[in-house]
N, C-alpha and C. Protein backbone atom coordinates (compact mmCIF):
# COMPACT_ATOMS: atom_id res chain seq x y z
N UNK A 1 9.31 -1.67 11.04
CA UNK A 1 9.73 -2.32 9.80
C UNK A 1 9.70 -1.34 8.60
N UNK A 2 9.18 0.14 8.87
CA UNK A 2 9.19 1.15 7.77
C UNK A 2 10.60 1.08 6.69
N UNK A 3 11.60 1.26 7.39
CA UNK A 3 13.14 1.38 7.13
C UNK A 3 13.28 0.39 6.33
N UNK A 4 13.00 -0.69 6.88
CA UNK A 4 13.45 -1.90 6.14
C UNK A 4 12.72 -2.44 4.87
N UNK A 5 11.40 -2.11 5.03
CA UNK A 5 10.89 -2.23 3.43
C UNK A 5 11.25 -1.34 2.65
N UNK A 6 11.42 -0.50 2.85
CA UNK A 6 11.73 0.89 1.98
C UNK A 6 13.49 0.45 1.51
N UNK A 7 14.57 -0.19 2.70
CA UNK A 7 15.40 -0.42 2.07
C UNK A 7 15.30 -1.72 0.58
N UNK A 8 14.21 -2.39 0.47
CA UNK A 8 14.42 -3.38 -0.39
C UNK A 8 13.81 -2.59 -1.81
N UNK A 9 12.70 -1.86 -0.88
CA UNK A 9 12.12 -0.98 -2.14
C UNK A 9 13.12 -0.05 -2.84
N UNK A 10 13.90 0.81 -2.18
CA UNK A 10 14.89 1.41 -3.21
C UNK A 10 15.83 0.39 -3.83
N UNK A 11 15.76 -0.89 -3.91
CA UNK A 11 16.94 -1.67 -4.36
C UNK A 11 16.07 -2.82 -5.65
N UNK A 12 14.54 -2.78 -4.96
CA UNK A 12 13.64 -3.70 -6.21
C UNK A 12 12.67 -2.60 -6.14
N UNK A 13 11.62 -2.35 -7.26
CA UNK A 13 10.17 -1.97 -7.00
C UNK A 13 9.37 -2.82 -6.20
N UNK A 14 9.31 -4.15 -6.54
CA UNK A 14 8.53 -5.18 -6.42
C UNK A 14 9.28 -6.18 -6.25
N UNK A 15 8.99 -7.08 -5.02
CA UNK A 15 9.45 -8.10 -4.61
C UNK A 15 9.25 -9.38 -6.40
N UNK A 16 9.95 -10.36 -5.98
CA UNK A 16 10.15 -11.19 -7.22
C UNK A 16 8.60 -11.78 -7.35
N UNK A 17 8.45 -12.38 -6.44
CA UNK A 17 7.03 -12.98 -6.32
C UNK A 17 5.68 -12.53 -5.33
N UNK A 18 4.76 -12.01 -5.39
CA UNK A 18 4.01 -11.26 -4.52
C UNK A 18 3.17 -12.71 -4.22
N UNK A 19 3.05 -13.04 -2.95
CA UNK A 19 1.92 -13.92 -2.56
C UNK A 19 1.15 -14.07 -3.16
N UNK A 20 0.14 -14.99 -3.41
CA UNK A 20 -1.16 -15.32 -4.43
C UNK A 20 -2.42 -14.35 -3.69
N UNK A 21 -2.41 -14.61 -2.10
CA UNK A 21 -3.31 -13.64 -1.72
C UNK A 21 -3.52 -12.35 -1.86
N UNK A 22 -1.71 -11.74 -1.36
CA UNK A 22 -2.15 -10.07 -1.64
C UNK A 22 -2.14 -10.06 -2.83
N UNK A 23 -2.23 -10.82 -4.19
CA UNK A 23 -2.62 -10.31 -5.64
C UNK A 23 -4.12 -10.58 -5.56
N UNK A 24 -4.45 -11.58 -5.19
CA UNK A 24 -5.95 -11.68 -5.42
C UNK A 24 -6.66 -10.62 -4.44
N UNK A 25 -6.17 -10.05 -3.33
CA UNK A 25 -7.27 -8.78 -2.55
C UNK A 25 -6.78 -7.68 -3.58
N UNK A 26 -5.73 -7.57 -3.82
CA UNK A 26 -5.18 -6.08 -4.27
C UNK A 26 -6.51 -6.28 -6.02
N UNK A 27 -6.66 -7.18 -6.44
CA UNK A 27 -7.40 -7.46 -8.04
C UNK A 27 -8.75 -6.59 -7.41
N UNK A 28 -9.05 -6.75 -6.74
CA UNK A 28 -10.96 -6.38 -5.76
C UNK A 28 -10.52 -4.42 -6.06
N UNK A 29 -9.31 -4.06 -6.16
CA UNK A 29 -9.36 -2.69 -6.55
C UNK A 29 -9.59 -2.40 -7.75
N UNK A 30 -9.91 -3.28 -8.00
CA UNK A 30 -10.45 -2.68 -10.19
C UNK A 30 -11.54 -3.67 -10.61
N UNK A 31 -12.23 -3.75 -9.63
CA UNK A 31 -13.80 -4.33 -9.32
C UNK A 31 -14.61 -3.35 -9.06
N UNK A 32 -14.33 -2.67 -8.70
CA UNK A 32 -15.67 -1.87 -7.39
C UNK A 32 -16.67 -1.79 -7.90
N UNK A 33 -16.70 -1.42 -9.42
CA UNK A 33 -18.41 -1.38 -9.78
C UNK A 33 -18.94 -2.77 -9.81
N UNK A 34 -18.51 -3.72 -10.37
CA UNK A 34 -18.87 -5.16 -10.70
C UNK A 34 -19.38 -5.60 -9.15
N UNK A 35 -18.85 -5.50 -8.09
CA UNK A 35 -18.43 -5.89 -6.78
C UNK A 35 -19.84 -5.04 -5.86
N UNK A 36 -19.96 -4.04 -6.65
CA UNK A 36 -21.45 -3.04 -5.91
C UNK A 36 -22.51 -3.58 -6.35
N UNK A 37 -22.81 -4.17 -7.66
CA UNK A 37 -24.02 -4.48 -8.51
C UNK A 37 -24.22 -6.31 -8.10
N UNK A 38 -23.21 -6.67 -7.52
CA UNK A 38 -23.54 -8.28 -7.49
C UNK A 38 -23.04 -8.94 -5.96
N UNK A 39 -24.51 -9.10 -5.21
CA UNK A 39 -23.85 -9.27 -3.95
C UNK A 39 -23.08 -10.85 -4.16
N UNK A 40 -23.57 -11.69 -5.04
CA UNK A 40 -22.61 -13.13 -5.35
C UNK A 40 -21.21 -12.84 -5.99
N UNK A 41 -21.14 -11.72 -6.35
CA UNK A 41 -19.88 -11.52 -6.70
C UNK A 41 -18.81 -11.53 -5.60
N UNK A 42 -19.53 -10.50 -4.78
CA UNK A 42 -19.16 -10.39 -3.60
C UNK A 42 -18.20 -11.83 -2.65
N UNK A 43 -19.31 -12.45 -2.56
CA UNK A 43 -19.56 -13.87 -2.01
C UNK A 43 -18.47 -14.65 -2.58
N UNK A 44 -17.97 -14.85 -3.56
CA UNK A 44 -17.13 -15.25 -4.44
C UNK A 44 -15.90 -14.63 -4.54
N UNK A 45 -15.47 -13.41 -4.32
CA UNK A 45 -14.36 -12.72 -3.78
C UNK A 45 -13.62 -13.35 -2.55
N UNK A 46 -12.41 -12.71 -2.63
CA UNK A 46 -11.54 -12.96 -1.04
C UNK A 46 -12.16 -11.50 -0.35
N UNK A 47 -13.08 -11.09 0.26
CA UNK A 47 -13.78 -10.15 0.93
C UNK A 47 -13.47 -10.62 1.97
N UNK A 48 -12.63 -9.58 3.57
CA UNK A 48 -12.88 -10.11 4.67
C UNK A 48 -13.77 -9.86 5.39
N UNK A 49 -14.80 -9.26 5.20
CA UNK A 49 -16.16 -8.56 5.51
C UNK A 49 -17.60 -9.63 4.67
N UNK A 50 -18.65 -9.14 5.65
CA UNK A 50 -19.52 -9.64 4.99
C UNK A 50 -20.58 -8.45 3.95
N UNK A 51 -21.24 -9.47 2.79
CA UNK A 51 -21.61 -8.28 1.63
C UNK A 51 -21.86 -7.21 2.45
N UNK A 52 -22.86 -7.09 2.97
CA UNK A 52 -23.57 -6.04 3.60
C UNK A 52 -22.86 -5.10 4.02
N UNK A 53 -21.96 -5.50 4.27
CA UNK A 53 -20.73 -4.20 5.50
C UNK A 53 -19.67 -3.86 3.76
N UNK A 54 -19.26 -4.76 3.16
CA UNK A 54 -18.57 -4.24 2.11
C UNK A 54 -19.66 -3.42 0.83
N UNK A 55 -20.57 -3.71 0.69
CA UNK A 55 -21.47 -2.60 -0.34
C UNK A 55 -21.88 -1.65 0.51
N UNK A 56 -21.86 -1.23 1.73
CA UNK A 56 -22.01 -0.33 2.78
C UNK A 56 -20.65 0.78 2.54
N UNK A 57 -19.37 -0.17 3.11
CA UNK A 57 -18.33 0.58 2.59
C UNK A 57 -17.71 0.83 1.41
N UNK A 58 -18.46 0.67 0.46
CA UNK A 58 -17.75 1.00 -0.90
C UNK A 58 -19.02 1.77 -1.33
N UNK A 59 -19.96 2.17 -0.41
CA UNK A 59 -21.06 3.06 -1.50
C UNK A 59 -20.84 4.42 -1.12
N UNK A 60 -20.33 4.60 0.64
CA UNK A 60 -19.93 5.38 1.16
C UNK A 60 -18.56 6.28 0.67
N UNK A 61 -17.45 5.21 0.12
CA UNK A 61 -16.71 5.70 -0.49
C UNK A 61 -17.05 6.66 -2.12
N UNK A 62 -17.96 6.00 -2.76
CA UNK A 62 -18.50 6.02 -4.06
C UNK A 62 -18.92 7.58 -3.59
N UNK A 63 -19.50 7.88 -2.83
CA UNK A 63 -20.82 9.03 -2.44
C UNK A 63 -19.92 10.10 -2.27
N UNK A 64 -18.57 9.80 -0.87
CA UNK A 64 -17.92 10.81 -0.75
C UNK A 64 -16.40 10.90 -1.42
N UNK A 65 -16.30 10.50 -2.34
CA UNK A 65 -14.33 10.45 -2.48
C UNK A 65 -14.79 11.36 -3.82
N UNK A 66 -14.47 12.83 -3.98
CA UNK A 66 -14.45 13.58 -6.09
C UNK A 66 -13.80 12.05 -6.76
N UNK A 67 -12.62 11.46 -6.42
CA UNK A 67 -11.87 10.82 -7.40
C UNK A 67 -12.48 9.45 -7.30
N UNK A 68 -13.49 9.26 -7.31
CA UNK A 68 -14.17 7.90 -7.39
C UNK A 68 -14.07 7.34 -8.72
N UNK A 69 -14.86 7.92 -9.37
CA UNK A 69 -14.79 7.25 -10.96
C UNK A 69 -13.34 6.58 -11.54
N UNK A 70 -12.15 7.57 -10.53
CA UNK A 70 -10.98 7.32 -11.38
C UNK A 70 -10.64 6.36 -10.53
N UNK A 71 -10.54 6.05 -9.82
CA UNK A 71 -10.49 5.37 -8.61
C UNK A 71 -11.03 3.54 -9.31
N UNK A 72 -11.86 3.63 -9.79
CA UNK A 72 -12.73 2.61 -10.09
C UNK A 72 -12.74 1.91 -11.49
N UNK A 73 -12.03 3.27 -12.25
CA UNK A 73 -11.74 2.69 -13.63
C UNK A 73 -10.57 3.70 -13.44
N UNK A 74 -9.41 3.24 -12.63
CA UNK A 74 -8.15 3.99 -13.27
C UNK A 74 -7.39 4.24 -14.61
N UNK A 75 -7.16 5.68 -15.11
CA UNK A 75 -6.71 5.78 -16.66
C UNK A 75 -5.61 4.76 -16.66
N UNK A 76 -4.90 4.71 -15.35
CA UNK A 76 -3.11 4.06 -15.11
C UNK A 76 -2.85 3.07 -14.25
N UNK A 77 -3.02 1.91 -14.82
CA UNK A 77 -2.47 0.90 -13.13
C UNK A 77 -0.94 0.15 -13.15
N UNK A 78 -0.70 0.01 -12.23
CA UNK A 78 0.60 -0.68 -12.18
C UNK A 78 1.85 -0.11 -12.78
N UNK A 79 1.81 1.40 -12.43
CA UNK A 79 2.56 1.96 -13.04
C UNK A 79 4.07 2.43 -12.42
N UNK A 80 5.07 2.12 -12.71
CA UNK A 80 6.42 1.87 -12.28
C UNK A 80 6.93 3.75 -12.22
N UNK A 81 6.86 4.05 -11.12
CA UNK A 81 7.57 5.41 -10.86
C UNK A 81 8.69 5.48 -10.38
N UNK A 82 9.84 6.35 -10.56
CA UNK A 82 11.27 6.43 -10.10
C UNK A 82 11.69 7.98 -10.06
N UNK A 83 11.54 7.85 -8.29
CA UNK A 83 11.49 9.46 -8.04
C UNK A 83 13.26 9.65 -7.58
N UNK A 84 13.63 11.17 -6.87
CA UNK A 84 15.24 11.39 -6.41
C UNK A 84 15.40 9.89 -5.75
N UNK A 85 14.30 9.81 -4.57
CA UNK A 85 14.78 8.77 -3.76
C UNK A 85 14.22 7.38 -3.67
N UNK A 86 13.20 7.21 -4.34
CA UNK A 86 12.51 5.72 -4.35
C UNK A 86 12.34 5.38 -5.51
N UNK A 87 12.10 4.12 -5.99
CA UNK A 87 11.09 3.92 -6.98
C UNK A 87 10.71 2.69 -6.47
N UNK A 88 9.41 2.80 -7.64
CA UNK A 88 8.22 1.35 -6.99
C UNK A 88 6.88 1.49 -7.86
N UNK A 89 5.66 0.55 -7.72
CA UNK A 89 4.76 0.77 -8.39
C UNK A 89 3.86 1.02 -7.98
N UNK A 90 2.80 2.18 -8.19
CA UNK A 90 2.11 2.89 -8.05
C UNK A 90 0.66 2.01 -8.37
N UNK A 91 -0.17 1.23 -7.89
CA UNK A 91 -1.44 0.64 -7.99
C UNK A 91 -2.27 0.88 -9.16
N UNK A 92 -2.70 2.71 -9.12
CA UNK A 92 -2.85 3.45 -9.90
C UNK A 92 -2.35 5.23 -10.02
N UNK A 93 -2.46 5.27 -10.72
CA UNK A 93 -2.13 6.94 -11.77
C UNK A 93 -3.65 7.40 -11.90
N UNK A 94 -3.97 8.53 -10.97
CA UNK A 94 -4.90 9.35 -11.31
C UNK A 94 -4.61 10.60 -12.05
N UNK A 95 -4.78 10.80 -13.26
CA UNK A 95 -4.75 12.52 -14.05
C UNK A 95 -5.72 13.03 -13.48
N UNK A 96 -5.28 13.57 -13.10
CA UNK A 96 -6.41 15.23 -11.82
C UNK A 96 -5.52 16.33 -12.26
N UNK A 97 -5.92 17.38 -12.02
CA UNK A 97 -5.03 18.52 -11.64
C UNK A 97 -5.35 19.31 -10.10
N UNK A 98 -4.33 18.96 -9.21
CA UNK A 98 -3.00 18.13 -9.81
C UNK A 98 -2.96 16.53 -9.65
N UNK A 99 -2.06 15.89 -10.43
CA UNK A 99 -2.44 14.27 -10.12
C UNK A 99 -2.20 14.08 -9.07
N UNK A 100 -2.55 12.64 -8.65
CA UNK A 100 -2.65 11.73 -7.63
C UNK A 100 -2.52 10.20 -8.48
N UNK A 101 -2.61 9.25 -6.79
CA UNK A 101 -2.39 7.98 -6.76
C UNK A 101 -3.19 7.07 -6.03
N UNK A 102 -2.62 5.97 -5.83
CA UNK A 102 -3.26 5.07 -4.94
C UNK A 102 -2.44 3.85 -5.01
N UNK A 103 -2.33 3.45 -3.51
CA UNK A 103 -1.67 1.86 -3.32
C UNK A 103 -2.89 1.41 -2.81
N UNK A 104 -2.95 -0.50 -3.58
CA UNK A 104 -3.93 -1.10 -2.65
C UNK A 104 -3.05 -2.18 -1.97
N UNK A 105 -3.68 -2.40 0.02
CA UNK A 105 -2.66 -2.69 -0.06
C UNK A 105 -3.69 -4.24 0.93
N UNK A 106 -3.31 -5.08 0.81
CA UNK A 106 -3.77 -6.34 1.60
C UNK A 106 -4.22 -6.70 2.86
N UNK A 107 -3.59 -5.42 3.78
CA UNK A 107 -4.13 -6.44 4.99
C UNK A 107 -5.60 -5.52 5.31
N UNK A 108 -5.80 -5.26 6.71
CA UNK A 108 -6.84 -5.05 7.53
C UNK A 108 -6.88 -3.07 7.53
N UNK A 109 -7.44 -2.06 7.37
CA UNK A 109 -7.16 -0.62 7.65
C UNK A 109 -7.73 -0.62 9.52
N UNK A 110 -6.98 0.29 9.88
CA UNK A 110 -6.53 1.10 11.01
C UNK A 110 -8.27 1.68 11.20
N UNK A 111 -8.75 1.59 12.18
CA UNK A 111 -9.64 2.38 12.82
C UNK A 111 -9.70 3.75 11.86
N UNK A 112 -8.97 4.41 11.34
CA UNK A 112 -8.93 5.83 10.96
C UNK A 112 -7.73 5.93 10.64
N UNK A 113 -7.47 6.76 9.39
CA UNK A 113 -6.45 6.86 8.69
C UNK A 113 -5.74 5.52 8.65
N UNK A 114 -4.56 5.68 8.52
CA UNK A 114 -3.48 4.50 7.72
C UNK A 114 -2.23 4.38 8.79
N UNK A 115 -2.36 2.78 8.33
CA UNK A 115 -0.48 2.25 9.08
C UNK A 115 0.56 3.39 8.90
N UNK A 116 1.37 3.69 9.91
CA UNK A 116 2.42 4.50 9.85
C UNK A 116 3.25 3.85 8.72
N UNK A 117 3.93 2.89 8.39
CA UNK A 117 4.39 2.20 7.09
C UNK A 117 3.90 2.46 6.22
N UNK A 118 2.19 2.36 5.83
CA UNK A 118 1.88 2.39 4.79
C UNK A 118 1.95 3.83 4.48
N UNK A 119 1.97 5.17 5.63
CA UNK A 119 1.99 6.27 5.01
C UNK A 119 3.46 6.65 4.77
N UNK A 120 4.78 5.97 5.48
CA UNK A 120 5.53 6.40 4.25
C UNK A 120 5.77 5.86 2.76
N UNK A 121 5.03 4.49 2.69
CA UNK A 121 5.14 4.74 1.60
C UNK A 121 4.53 5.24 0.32
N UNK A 122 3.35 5.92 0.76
CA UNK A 122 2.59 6.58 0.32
C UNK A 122 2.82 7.83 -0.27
N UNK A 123 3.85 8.20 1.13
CA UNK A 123 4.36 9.67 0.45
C UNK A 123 5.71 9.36 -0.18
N UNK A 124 6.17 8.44 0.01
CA UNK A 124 6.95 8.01 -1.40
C UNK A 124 6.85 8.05 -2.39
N UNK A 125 5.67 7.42 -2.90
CA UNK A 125 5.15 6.95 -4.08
C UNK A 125 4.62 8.39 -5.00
N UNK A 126 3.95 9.58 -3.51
CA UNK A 126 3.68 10.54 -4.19
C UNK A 126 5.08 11.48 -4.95
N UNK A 127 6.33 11.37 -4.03
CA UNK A 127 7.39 11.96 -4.01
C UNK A 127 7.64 11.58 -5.69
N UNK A 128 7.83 10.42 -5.55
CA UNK A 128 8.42 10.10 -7.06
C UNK A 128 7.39 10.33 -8.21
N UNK A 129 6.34 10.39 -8.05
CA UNK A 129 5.16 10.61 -9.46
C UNK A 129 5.12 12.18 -9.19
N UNK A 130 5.26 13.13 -8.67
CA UNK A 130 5.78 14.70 -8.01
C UNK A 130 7.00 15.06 -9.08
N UNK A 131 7.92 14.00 -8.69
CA UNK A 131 9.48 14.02 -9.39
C UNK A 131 9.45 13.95 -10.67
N UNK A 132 8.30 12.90 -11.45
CA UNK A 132 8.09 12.53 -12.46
C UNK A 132 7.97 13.08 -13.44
N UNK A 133 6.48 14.08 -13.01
CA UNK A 133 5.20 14.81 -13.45
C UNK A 133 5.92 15.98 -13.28
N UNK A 134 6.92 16.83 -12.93
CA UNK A 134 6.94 17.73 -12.15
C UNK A 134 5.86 19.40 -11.58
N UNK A 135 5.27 18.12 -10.74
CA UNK A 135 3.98 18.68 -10.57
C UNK A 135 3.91 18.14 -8.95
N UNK A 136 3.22 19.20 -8.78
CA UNK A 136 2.97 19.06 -6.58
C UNK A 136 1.96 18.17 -7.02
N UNK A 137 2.30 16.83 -6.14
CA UNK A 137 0.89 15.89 -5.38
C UNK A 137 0.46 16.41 -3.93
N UNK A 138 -1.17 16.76 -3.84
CA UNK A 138 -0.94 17.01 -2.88
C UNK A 138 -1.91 16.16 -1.59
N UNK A 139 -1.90 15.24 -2.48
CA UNK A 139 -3.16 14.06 -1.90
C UNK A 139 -3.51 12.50 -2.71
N UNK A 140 -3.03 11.61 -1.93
CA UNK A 140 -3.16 10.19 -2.02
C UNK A 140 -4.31 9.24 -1.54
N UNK A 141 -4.34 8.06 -2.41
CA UNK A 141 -5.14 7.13 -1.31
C UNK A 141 -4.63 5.93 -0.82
N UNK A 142 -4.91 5.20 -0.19
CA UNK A 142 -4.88 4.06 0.47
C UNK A 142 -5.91 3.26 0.22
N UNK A 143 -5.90 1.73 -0.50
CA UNK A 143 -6.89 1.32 -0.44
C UNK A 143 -6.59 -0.16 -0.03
N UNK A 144 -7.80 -0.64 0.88
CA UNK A 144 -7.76 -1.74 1.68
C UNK A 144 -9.25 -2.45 0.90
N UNK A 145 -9.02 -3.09 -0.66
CA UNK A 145 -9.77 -3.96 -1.55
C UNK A 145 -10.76 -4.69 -0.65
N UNK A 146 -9.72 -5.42 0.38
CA UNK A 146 -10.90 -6.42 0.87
C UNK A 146 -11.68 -6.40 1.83
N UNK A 147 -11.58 -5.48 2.38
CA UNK A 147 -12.47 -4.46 3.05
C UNK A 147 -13.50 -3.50 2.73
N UNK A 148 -13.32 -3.31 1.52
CA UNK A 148 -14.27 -1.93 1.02
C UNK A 148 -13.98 -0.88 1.17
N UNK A 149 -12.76 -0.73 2.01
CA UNK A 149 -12.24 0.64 2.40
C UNK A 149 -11.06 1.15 1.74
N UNK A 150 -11.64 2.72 1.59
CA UNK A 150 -10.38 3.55 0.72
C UNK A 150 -10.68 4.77 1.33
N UNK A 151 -8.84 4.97 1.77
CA UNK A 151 -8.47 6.45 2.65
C UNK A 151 -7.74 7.55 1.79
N UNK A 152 -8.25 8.46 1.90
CA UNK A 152 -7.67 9.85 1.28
C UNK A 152 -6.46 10.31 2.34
N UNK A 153 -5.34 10.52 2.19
CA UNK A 153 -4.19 10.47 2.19
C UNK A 153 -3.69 11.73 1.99
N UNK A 154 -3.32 13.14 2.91
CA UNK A 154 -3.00 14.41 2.46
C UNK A 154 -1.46 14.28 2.44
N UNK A 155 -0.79 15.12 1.76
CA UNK A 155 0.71 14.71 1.93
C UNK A 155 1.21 15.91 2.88
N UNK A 156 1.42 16.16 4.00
CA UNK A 156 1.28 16.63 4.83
C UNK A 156 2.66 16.83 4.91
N UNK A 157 3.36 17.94 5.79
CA UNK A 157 4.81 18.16 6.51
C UNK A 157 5.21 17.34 7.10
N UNK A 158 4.16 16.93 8.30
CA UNK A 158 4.25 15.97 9.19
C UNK A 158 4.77 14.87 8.40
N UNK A 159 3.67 14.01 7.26
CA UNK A 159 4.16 13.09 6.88
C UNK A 159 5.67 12.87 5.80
N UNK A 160 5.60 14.11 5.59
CA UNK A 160 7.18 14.26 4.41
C UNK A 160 8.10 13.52 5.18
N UNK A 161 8.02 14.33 6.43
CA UNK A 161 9.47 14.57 7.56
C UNK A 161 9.31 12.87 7.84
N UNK A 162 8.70 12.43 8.36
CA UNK A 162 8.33 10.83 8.79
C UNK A 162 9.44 10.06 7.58
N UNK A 163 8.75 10.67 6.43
CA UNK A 163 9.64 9.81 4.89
C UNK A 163 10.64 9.93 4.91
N UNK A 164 11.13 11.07 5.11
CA UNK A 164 12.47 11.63 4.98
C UNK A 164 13.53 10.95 5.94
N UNK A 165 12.78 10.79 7.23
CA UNK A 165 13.61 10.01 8.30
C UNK A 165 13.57 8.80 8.17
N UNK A 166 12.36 7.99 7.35
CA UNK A 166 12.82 6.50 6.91
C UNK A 166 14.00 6.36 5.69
N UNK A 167 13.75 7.33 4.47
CA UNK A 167 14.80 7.16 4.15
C UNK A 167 16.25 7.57 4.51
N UNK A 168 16.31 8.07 5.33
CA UNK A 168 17.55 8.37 6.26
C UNK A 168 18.16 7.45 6.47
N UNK A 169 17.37 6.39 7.22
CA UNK A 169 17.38 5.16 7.82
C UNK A 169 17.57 3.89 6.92
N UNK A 170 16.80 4.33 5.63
CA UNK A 170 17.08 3.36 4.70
C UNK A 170 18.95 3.31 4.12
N UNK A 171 18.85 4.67 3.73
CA UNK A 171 20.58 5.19 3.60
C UNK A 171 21.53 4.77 4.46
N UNK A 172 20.94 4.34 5.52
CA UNK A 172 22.54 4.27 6.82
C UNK A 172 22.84 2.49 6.74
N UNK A 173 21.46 1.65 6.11
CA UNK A 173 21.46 0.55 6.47
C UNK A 173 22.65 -0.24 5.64
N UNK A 174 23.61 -1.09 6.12
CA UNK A 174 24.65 -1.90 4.80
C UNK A 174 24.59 -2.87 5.27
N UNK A 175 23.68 -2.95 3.88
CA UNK A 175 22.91 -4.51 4.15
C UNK A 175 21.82 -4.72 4.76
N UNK A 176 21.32 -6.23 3.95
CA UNK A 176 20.29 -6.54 4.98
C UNK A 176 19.85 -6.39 6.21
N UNK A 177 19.28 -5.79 6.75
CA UNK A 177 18.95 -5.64 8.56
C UNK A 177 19.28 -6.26 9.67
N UNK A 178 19.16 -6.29 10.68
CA UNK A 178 19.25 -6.95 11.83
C UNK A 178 18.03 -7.83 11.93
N UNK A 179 18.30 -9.21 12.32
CA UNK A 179 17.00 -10.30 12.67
C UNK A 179 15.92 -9.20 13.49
N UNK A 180 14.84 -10.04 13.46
CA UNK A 180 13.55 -9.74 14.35
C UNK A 180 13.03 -10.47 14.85
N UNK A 181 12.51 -10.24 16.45
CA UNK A 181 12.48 -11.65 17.00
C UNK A 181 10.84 -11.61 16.92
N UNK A 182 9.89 -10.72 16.16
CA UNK A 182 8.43 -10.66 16.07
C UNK A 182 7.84 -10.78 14.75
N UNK A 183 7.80 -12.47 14.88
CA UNK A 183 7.18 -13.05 13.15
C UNK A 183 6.16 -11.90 12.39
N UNK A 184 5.08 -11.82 14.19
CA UNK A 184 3.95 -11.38 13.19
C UNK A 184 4.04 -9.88 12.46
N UNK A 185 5.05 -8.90 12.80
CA UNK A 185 5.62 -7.84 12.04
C UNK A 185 5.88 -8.53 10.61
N UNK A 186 6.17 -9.69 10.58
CA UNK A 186 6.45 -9.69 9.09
C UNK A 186 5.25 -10.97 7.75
N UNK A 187 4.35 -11.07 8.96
CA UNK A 187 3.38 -11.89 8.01
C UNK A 187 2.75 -11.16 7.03
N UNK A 188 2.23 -9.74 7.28
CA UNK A 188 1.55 -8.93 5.80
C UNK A 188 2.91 -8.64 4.97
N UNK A 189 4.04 -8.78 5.00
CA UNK A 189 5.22 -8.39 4.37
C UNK A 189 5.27 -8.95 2.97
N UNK A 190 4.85 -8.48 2.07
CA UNK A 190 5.35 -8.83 0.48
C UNK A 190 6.79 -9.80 0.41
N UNK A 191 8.02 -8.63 0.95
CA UNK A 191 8.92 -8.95 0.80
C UNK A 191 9.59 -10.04 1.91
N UNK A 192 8.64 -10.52 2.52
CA UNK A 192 9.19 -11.53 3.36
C UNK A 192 10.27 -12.69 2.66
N UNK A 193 9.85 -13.08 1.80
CA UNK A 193 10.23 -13.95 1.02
C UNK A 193 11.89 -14.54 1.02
N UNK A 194 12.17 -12.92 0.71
CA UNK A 194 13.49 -12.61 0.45
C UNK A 194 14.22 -11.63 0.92
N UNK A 195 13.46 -11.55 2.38
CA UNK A 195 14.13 -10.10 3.18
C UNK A 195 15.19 -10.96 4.04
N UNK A 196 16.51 -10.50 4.47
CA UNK A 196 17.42 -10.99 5.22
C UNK A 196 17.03 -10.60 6.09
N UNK A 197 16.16 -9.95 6.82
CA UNK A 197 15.73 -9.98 8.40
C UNK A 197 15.15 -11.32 8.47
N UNK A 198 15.94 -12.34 9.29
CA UNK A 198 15.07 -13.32 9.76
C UNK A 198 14.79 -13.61 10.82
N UNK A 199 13.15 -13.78 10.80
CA UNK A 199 12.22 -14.57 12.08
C UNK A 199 12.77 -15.70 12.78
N UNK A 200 12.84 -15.49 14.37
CA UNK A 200 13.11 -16.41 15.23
C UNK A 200 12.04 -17.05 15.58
N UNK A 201 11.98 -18.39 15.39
CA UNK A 201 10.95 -19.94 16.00
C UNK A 201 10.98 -19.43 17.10
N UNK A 202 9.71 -20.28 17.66
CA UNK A 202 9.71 -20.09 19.21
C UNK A 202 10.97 -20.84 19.81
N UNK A 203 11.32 -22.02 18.95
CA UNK A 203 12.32 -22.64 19.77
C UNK A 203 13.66 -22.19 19.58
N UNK A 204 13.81 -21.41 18.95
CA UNK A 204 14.79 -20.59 18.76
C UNK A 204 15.00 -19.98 19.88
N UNK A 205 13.92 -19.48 20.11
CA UNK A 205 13.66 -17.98 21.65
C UNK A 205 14.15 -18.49 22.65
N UNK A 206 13.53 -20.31 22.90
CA UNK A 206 13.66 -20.60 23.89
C UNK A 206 14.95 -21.31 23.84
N UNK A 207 15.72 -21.48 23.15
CA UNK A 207 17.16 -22.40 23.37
C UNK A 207 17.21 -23.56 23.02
N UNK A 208 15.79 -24.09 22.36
CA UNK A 208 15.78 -25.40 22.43
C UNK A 208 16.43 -26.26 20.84
């Protein structure tokens, strides 16, 4: 589904309406201190973890990430970038030298490192604040709010080339996509809403 979000993303930044959920996990990214100091805070959050495992993983992050502070009180959030080939909004704007970013993004993180999706659009996001700034990014994060977890993100060859071939893919597409016959590919989808790929019912599948 890389291709295909990325095609709506070069055509909107942001879907019209973002679910109530992924706004309320993605909000837990400009908590973290409030969220470390109060395990009822915690408790009171959409956290899919319990306190213990989330002040575990967010102290760990705190201890090892340099860009924590910014991370936690970003100078820049929600900031609308428009690079050669994408635009979209950036979670936060870290001033480093050289800058950086961060998407937070709703669902569950990967054992280690990040969704193949989420890293192109990661190096998207860096591409266009790169384009912006004209300044090399040479490192992103990923952050998974309701989890406690946040991934450092290198912008790698490997991962350019990955981008480069989604937007390839995004370029060839006219028009909305081809249906998909696998809902659950599109339940963490923002843009479900209003994506012309549409999900087949089971009774669809079956003829009935």
């Amino acid at each position: 589904m890389t291709a295909v979000k990325l095609y709506y993303r070069r055509r909107s930044p942001e879907p019209e309406e973002v679910p109530q959920e992924v706004t309320a996990r993605r909000e837990l990214a400009f908590r973290y201190e409030e969220l470390l100091a109060d395990d009822a805070a915690i408790r009171d959050a959409p956290v899919a973890v319990t306190p213990t495992q989330y002040r575990s993983r967010l102290g760990a992050a705190k201890a090892g990430l340099d860009d924590w502070e910014s991370l936690a009180a970003p100078p820049d959030r929600d900031v609308f970038l428009e690079g050669r080939d994408c635009r979209g909004i950036a979670h936060k704007v870290l001033d480093g030298d050289p800058p950086s970013l961060s998407l937070a993004f709703a669902g569950e993180p990967p054992e280690n490192g990040v969704w193949h999706p989420q890293s192109v659009r990661l190096i998207a996001a860096a591409k266009a604040l790169s384009w912006e700034r004209e300044r090399s990014v040479e490192q992103v994060y990923a952050e998974y709010p309701a989890y406690g977890v946040i991934r450092q993100v290198d912008v790698t060859v490997r991962r350019t080339a990955e981008y480069r071939e989604a937007v390839r893919i995004a370029e060839a597409i006219d028009g909305p996509p081809a249906r998909t016959e696998d809902r659950a590919k599109c339940e963490p989808c923002e843009y479900q809403p209003e994506c012309g790929v549409k999900t087949r019912s089971l009774r669809s599948l079956l003829g009935g």
